[in-house]
C-alpha atoms as a PDB file:
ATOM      1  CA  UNK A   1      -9.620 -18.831 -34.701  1.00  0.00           C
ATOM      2  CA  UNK A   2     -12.763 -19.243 -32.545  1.00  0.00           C
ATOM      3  CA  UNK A   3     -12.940 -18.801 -28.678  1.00  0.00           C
ATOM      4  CA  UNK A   4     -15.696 -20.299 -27.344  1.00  0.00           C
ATOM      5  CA  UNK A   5     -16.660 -22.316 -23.751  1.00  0.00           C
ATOM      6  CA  UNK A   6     -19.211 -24.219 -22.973  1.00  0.00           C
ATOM      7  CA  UNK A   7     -20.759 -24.824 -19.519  1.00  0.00           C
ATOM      8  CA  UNK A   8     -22.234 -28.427 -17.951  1.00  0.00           C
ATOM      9  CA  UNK A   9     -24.182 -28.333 -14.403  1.00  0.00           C
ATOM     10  CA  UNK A  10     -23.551 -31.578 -12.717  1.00  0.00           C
ATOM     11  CA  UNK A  11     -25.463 -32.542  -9.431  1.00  0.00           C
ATOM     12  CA  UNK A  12     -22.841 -34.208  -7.294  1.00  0.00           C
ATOM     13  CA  UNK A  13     -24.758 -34.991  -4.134  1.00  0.00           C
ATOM     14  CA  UNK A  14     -27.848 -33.855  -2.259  1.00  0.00           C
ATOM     15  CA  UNK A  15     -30.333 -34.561  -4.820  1.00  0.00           C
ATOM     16  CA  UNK A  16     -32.988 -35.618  -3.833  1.00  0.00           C
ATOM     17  CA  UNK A  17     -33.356 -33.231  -1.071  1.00  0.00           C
ATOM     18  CA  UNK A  18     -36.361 -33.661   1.001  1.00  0.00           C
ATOM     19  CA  UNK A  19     -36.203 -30.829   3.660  1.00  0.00           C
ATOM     20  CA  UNK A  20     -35.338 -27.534   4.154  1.00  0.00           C
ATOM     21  CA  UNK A  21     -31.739 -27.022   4.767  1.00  0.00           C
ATOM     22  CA  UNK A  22     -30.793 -29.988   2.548  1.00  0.00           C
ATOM     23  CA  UNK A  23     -27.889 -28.924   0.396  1.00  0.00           C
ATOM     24  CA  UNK A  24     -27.436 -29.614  -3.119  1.00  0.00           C
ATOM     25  CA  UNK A  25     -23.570 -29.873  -3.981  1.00  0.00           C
ATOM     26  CA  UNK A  26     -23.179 -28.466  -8.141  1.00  0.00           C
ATOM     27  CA  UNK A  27     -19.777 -29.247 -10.296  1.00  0.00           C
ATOM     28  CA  UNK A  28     -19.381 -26.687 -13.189  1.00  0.00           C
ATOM     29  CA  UNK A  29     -17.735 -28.190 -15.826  1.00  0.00           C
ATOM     30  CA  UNK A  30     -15.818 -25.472 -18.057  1.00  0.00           C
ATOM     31  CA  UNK A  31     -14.617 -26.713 -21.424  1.00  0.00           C
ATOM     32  CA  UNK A  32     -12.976 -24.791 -23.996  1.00  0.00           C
ATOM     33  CA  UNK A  33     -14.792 -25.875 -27.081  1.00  0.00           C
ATOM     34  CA  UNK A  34     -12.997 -23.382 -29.326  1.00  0.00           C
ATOM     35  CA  UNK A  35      -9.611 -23.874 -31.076  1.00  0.00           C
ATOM     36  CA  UNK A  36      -7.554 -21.362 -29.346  1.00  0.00           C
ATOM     37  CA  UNK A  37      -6.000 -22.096 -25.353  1.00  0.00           C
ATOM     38  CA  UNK A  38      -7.630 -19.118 -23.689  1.00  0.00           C
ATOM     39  CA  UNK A  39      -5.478 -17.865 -20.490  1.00  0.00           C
ATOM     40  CA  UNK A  40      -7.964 -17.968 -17.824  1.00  0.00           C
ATOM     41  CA  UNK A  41      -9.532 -17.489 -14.588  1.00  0.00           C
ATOM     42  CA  UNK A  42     -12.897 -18.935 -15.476  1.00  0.00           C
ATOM     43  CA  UNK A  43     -16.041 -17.771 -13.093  1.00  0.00           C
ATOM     44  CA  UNK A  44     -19.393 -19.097 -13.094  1.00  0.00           C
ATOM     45  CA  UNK A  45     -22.190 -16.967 -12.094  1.00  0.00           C
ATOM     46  CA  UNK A  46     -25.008 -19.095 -11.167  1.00  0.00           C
ATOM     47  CA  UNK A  47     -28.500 -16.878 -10.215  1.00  0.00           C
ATOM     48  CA  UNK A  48     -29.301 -18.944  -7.136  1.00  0.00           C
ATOM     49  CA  UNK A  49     -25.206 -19.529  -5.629  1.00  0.00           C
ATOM     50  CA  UNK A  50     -23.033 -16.534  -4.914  1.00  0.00           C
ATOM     51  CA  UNK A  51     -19.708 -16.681  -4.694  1.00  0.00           C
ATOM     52  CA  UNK A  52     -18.220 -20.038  -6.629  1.00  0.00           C
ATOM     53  CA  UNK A  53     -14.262 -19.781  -6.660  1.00  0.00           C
ATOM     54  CA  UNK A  54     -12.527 -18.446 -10.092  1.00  0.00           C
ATOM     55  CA  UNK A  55     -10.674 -21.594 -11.489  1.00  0.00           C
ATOM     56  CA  UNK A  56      -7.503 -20.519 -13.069  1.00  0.00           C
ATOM     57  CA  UNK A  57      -5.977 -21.484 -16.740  1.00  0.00           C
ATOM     58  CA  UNK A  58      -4.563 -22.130 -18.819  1.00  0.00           C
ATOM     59  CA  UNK A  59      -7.050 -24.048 -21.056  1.00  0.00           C
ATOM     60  CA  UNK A  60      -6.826 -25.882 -23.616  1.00  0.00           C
ATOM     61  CA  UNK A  61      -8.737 -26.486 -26.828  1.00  0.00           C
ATOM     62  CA  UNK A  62     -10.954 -29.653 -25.293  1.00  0.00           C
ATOM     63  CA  UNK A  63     -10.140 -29.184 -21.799  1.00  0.00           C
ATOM     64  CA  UNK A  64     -11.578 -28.531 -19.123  1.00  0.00           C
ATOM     65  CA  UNK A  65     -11.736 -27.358 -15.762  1.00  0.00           C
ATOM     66  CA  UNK A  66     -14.369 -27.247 -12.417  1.00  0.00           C
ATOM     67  CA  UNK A  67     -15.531 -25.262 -10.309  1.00  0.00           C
ATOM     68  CA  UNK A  68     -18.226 -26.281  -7.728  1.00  0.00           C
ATOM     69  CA  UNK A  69     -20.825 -24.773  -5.712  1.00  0.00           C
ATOM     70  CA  UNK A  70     -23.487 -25.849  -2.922  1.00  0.00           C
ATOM     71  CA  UNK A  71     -26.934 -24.302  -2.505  1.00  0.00           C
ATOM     72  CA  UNK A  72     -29.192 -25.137   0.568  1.00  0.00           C
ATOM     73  CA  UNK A  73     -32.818 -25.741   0.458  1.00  0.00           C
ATOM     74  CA  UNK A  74     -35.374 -23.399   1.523  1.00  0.00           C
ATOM     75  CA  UNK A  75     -39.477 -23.875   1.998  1.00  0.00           C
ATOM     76  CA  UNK A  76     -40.085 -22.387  -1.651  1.00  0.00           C
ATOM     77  CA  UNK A  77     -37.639 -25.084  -3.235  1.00  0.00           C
ATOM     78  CA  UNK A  78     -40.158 -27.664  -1.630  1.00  0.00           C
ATOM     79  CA  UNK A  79     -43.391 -26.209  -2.413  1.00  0.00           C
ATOM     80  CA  UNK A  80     -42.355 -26.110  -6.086  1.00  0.00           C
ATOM     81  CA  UNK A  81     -41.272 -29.355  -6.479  1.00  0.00           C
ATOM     82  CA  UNK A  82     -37.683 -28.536  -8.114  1.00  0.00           C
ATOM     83  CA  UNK A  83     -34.801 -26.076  -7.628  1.00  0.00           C
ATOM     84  CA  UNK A  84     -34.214 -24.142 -11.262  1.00  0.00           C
ATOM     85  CA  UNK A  85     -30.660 -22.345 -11.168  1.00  0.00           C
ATOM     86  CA  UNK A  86     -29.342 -20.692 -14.190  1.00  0.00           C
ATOM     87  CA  UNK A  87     -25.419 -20.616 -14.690  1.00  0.00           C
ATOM     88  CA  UNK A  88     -22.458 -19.570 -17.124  1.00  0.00           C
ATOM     89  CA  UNK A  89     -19.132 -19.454 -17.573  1.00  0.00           C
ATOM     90  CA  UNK A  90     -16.731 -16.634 -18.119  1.00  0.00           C
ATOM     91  CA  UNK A  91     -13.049 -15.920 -18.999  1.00  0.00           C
ATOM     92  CA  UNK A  92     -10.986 -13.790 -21.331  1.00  0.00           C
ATOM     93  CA  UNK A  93     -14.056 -11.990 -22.799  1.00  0.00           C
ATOM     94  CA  UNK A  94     -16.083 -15.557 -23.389  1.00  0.00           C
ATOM     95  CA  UNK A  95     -19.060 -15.726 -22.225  1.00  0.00           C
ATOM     96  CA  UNK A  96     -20.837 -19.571 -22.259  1.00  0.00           C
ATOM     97  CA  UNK A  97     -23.999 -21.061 -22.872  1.00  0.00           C
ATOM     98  CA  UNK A  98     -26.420 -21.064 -19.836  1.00  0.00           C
END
């Protein structure tokens, strides 16, 4: 039996941003790619977004849940060209891709 989730990053909205302040709206897809149903919550920690709600279980083998998270702008953003956020999922000791 394996337990395993995997994590997709969806921009919903705000992209492209063009000032500072602009927010940029993220969906976090959790899926439960193993073959056990694993009991839940499910957090995402995310290095540039604090504080994206726990999604609660249970889950499925192949389903998924999401949670979602917003992240505003600032001057650096714009002078590099690109926002680069790193994110993963966890629940009942599973840790997912980033």
């Amino acid at each position: 039996q394996t337990r395993t989730l995997s994590l997709d990053k969806q921009v919903v909205s705000g992209d492209p941003y063009a000032a500072v302040g602009d927010v940029v709206v993220y969906n976090y897809v959790i899926t439960n790619s193993g073959n056990v149903t694993l009991a839940g919550p499910f957090s995402v920690t995310d290095d540039k977004i604090a504080g994206i709600a726990a999604v609660n279980g249970p889950l499925v083998p192949g389903g998924s849940v999401t949670a979602t998270g917003s992240y505003t702008i600032t001057q650096t953003d714009l002078n590099n060209g690109s926002v680069t956020n790193v994110a993963s999922a966890s629940g009942n000791g599973v840790t997912s891709n980033t």
